[in-house]
C-alpha atoms as a PDB file:
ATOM      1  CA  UNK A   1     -84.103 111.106  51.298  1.00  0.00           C
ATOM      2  CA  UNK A   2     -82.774 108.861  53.932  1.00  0.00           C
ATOM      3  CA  UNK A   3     -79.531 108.163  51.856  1.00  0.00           C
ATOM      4  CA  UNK A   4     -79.020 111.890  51.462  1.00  0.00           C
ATOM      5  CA  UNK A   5     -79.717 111.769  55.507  1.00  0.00           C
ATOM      6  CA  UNK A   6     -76.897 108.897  55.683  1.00  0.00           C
ATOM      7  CA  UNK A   7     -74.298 110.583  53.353  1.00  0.00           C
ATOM      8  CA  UNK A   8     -74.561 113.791  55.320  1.00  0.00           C
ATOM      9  CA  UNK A   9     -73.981 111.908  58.787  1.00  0.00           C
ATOM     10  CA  UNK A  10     -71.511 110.092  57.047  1.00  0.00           C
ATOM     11  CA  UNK A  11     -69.354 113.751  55.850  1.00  0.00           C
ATOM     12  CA  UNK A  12     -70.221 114.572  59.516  1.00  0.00           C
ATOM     13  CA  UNK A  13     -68.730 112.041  61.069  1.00  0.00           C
ATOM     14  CA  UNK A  14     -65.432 112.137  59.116  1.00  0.00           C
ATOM     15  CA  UNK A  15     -65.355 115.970  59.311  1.00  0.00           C
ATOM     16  CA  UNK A  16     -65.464 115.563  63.593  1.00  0.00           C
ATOM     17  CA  UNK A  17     -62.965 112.762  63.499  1.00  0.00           C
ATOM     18  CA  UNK A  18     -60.343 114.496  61.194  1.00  0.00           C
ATOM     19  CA  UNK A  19     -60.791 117.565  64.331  1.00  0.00           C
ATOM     20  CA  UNK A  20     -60.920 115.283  67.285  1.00  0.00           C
ATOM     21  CA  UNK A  21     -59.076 112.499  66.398  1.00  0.00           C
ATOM     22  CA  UNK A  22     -55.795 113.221  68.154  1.00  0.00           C
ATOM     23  CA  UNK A  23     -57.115 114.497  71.306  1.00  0.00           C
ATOM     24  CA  UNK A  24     -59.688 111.261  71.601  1.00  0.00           C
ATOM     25  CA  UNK A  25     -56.689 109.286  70.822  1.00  0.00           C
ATOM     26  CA  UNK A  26     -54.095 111.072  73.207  1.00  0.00           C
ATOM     27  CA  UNK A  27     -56.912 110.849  76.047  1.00  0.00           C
ATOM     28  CA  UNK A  28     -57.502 107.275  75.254  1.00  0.00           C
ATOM     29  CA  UNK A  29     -54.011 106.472  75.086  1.00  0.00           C
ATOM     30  CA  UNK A  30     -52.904 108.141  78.835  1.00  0.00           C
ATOM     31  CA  UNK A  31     -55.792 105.988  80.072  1.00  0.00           C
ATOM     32  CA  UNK A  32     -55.243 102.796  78.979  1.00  0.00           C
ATOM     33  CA  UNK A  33     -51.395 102.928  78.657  1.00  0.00           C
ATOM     34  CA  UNK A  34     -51.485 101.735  74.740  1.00  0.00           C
ATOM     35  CA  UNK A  35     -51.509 103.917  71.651  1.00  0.00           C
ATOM     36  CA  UNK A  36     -52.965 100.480  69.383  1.00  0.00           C
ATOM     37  CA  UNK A  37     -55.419  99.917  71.781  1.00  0.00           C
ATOM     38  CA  UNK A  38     -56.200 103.978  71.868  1.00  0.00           C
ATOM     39  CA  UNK A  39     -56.773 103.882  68.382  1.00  0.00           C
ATOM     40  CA  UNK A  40     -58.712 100.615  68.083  1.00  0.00           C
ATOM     41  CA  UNK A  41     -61.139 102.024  71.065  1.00  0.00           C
ATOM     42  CA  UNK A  42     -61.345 105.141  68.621  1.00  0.00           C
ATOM     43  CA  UNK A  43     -62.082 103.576  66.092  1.00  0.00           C
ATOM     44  CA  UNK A  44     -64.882 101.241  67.223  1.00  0.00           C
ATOM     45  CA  UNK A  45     -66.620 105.139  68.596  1.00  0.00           C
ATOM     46  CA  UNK A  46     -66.264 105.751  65.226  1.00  0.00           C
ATOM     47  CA  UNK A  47     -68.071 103.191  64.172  1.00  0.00           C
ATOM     48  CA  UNK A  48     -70.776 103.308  66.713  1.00  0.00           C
ATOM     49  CA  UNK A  49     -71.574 106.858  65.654  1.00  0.00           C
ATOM     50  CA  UNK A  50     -71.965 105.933  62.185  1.00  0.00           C
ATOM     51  CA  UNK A  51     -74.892 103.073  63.249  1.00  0.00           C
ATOM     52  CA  UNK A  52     -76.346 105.446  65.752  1.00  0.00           C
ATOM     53  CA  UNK A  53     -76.286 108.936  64.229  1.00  0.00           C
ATOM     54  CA  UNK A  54     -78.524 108.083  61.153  1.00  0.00           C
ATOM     55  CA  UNK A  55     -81.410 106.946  63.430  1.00  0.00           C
ATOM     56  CA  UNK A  56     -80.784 108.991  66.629  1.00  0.00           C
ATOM     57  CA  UNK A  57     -79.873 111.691  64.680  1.00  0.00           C
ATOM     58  CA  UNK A  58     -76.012 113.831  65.408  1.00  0.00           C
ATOM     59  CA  UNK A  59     -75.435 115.171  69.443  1.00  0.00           C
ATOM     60  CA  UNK A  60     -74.894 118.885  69.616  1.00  0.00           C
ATOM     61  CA  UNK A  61     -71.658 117.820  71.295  1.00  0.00           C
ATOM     62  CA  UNK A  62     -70.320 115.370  68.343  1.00  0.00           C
ATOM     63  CA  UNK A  63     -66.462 115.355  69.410  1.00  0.00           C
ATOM     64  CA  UNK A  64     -67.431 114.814  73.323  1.00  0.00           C
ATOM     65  CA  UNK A  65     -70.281 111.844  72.412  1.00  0.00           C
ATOM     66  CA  UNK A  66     -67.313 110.104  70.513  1.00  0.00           C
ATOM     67  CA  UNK A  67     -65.033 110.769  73.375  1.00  0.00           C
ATOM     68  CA  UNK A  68     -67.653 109.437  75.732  1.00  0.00           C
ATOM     69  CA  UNK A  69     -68.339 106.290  74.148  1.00  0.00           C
ATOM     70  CA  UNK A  70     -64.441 105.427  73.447  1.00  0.00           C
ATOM     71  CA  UNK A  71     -63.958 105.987  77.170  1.00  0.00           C
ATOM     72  CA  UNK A  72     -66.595 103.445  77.907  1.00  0.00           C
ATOM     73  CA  UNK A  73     -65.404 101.073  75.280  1.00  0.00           C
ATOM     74  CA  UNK A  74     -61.991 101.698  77.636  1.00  0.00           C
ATOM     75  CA  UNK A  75     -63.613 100.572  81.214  1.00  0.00           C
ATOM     76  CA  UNK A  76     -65.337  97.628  79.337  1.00  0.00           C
ATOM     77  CA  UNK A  77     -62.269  96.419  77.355  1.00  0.00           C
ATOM     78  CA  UNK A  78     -60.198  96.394  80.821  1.00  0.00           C
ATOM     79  CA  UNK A  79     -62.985  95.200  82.759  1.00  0.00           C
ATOM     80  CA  UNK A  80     -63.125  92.160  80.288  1.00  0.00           C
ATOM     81  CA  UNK A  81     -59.400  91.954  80.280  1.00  0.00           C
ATOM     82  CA  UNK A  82     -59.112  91.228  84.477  1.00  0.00           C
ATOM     83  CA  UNK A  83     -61.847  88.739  84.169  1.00  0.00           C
ATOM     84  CA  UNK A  84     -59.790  86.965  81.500  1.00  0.00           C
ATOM     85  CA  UNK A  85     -56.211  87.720  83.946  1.00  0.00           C
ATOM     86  CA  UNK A  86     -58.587  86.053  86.596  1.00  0.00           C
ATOM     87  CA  UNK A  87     -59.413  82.763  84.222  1.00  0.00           C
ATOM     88  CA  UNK A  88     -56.020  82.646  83.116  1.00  0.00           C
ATOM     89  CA  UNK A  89     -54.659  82.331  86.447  1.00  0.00           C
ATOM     90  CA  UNK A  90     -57.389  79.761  87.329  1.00  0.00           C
ATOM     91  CA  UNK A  91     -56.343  77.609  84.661  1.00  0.00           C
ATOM     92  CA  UNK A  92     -52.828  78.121  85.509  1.00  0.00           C
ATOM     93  CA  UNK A  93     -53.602  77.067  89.199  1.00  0.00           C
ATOM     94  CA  UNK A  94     -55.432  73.979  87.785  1.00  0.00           C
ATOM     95  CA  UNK A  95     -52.895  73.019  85.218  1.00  0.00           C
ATOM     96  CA  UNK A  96     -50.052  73.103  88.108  1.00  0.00           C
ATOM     97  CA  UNK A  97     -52.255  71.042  90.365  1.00  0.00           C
ATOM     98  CA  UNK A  98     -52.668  68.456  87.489  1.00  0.00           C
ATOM     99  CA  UNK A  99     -49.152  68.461  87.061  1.00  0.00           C
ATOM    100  CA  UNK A 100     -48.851  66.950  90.046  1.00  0.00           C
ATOM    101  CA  UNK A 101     -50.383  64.126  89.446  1.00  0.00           C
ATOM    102  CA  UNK A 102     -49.192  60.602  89.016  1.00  0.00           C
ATOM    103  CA  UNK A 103     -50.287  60.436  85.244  1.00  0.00           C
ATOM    104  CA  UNK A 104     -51.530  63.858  83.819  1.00  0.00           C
ATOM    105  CA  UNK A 105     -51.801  62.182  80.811  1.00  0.00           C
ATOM    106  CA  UNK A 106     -54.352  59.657  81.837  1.00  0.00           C
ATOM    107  CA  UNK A 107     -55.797  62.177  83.934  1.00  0.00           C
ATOM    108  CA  UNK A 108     -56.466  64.383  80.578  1.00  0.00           C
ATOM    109  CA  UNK A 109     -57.564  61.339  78.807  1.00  0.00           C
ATOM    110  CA  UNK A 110     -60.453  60.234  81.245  1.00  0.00           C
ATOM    111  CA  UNK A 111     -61.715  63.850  81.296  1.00  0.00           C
ATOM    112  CA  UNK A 112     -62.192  63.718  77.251  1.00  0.00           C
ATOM    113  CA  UNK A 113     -64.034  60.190  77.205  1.00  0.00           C
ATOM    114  CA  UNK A 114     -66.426  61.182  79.403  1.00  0.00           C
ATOM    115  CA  UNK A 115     -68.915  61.115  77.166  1.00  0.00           C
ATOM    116  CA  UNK A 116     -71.649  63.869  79.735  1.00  0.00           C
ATOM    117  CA  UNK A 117     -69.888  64.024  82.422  1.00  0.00           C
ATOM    118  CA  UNK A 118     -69.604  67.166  85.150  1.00  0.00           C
ATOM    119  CA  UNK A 119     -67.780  69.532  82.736  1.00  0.00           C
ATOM    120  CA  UNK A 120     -70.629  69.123  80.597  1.00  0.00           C
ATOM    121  CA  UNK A 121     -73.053  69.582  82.612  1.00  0.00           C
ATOM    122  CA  UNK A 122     -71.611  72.565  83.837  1.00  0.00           C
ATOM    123  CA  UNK A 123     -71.959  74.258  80.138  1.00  0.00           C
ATOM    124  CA  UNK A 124     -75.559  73.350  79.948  1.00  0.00           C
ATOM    125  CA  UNK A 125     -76.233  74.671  83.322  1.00  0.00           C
ATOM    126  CA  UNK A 126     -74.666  77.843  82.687  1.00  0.00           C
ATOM    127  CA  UNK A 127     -75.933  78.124  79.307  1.00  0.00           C
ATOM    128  CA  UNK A 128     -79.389  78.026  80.555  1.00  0.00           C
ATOM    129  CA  UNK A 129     -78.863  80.100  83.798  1.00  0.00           C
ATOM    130  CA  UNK A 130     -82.455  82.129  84.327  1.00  0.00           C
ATOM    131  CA  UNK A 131     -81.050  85.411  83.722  1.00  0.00           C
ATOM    132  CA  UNK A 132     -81.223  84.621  79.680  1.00  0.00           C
ATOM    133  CA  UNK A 133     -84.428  84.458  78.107  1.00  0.00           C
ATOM    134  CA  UNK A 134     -85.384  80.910  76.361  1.00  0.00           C
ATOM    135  CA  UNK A 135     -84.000  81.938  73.581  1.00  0.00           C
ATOM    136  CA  UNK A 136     -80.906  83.124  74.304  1.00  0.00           C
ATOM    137  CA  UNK A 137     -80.814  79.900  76.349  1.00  0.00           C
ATOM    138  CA  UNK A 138     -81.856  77.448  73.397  1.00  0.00           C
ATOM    139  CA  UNK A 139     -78.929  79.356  71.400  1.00  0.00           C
ATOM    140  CA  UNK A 140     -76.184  79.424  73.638  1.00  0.00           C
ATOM    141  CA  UNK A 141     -76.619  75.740  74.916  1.00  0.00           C
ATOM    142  CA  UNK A 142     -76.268  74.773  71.363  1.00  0.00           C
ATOM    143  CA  UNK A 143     -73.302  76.814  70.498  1.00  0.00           C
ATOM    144  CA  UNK A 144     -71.560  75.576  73.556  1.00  0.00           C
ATOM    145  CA  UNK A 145     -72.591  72.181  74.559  1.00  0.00           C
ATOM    146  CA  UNK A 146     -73.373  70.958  71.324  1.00  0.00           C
ATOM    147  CA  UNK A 147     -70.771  72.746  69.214  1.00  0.00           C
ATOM    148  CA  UNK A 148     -73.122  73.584  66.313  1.00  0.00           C
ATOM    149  CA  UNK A 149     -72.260  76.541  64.380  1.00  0.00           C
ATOM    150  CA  UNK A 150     -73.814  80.223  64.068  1.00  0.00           C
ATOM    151  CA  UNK A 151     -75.379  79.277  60.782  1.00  0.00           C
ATOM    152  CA  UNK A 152     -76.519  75.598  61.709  1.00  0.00           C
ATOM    153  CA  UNK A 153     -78.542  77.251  65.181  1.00  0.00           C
ATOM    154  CA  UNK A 154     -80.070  79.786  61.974  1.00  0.00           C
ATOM    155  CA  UNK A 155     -81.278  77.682  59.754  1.00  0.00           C
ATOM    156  CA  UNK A 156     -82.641  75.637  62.658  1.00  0.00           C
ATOM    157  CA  UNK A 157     -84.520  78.557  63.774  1.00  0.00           C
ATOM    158  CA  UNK A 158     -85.615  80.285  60.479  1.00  0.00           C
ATOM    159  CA  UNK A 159     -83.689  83.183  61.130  1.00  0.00           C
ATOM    160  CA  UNK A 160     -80.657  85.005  59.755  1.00  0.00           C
ATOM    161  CA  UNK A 161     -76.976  83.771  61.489  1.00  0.00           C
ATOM    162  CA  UNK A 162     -76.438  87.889  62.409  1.00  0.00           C
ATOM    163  CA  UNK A 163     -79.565  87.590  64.528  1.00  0.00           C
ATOM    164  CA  UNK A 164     -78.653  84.231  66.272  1.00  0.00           C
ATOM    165  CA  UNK A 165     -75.063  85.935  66.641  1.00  0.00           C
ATOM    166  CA  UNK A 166     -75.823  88.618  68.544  1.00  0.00           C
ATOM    167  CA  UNK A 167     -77.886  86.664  70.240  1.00  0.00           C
ATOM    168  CA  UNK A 168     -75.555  84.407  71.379  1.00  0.00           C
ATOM    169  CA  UNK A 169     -73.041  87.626  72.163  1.00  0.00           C
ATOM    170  CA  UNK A 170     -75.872  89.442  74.354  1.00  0.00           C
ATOM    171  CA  UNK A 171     -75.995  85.994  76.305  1.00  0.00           C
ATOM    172  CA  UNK A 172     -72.818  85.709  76.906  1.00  0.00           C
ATOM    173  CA  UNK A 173     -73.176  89.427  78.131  1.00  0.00           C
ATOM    174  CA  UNK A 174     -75.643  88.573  80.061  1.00  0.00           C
ATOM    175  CA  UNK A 175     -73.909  86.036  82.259  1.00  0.00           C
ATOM    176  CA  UNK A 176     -70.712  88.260  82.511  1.00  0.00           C
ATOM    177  CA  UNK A 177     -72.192  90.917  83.803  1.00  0.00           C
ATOM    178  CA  UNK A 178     -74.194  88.707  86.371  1.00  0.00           C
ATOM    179  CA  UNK A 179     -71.443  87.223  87.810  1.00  0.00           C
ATOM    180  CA  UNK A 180     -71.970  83.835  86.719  1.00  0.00           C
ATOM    181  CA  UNK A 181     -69.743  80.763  87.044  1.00  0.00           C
ATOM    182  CA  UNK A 182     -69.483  77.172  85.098  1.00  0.00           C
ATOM    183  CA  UNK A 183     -70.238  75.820  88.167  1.00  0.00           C
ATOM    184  CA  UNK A 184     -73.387  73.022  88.816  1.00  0.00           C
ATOM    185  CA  UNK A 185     -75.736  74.851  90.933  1.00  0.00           C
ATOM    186  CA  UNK A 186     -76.110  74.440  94.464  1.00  0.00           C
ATOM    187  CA  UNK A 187     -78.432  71.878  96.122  1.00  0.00           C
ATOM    188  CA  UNK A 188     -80.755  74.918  97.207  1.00  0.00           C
ATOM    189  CA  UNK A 189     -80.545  76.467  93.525  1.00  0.00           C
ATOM    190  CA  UNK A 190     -80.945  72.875  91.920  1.00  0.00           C
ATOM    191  CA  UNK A 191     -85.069  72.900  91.457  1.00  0.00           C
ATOM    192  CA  UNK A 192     -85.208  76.545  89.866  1.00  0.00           C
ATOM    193  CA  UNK A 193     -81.747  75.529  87.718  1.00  0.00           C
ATOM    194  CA  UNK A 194     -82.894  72.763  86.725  1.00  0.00           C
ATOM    195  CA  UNK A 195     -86.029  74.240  85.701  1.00  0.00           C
ATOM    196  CA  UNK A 196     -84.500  76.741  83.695  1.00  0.00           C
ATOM    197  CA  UNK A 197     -82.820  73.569  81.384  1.00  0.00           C
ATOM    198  CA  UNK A 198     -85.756  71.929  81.319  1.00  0.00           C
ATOM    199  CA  UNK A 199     -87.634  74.800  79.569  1.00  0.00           C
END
């Protein structure tokens, strides 16, 4: 019964996007100035009707909901890409100030044998910022800091890799959307930072 559900969501699915297709992908291309990217952002609607329809069942509007969540797909794609225009030119303002150093080289070197040093500390602070839950935390930190794979952090925790990686993806979420910096906490944020590592 539920497959029959599934294959029928399926042929609906297919049936809206051989109709809508063009126009979602014309709309999505005039907004984001990219016919790939149109069709990627299309695509991944696509796909987020076929894991949502089953359980939530099809929207009387099935060409607008796809539409709808493409567009949003849009804002968070470019909203991702000017953070990362914003990090690029961060590291492009440190890398010129480095340059200007005596001995870059030497500078690079001391920053990679320092075995915990600041940059470190940074990770772990912002790995374990209070806005994730312990989990998510305990995850992250040891994805980042400690460079252990998906699949190591799962079989540490009994669990299957998918759930530890989108764990680790809602994290990093998490933090995004809160604003949050690699930077060690202020003195007045210190105790409750700290805190949060400890845990």
């Amino acid at each position: 019964m539920i497959g029959e559900r599934t294959d029928g969501v399926h042929r609906t699915v297919e049936a809206v996007w051989r109709l809508e297709s063009a126009k979602i992908i014309a709309v999505l291309a005039r907004t984001v100035n990219d016919v790939g990217l149109a069709e990627e952002l299309a695509s991944d609607a696509v796909i987020a009707a076929l894991e949502q329809w089953p359980a939530e069942g099809v929207p009387d509007k099935p060409g607008a909901w796809l539409m709808v969540t493409a567009k949003r797909r849009a804002v968070d794609r470019i909203r991702r890409d000017q953070n990362l225009k914003g990090k690029y030119e961060q590291v492009a303002r440190q890398l010129e100030a480095s340059g200007q150093s005596e001995d870059p080289i030497a500078e690079a070197e001391s920053e990679l044998d320092d075995d915990i040093g600041d940059e470190l500390l940074r990770v772990v602070f912002c790995a374990c910022h209070p806005v994730l839950s312990i989990e998510a935390r305990a995850a992250l930190t040891l994805k980042a800091a400690a460079g252990l794979t998906t699949g190591e952090i799962a079989r540490a925790y009994l669990t299957s890799e998918p759930t530890v990686a989108q764990r680790i993806v809602r994290a990093k979420r998490k933090l995004e959307a809160a604003g949050v910096t690699f930077e060690a906490p202020s003195p007045a944020e210190f105790g409750e930072r700290l805190e949060a590592v400890l845990e």
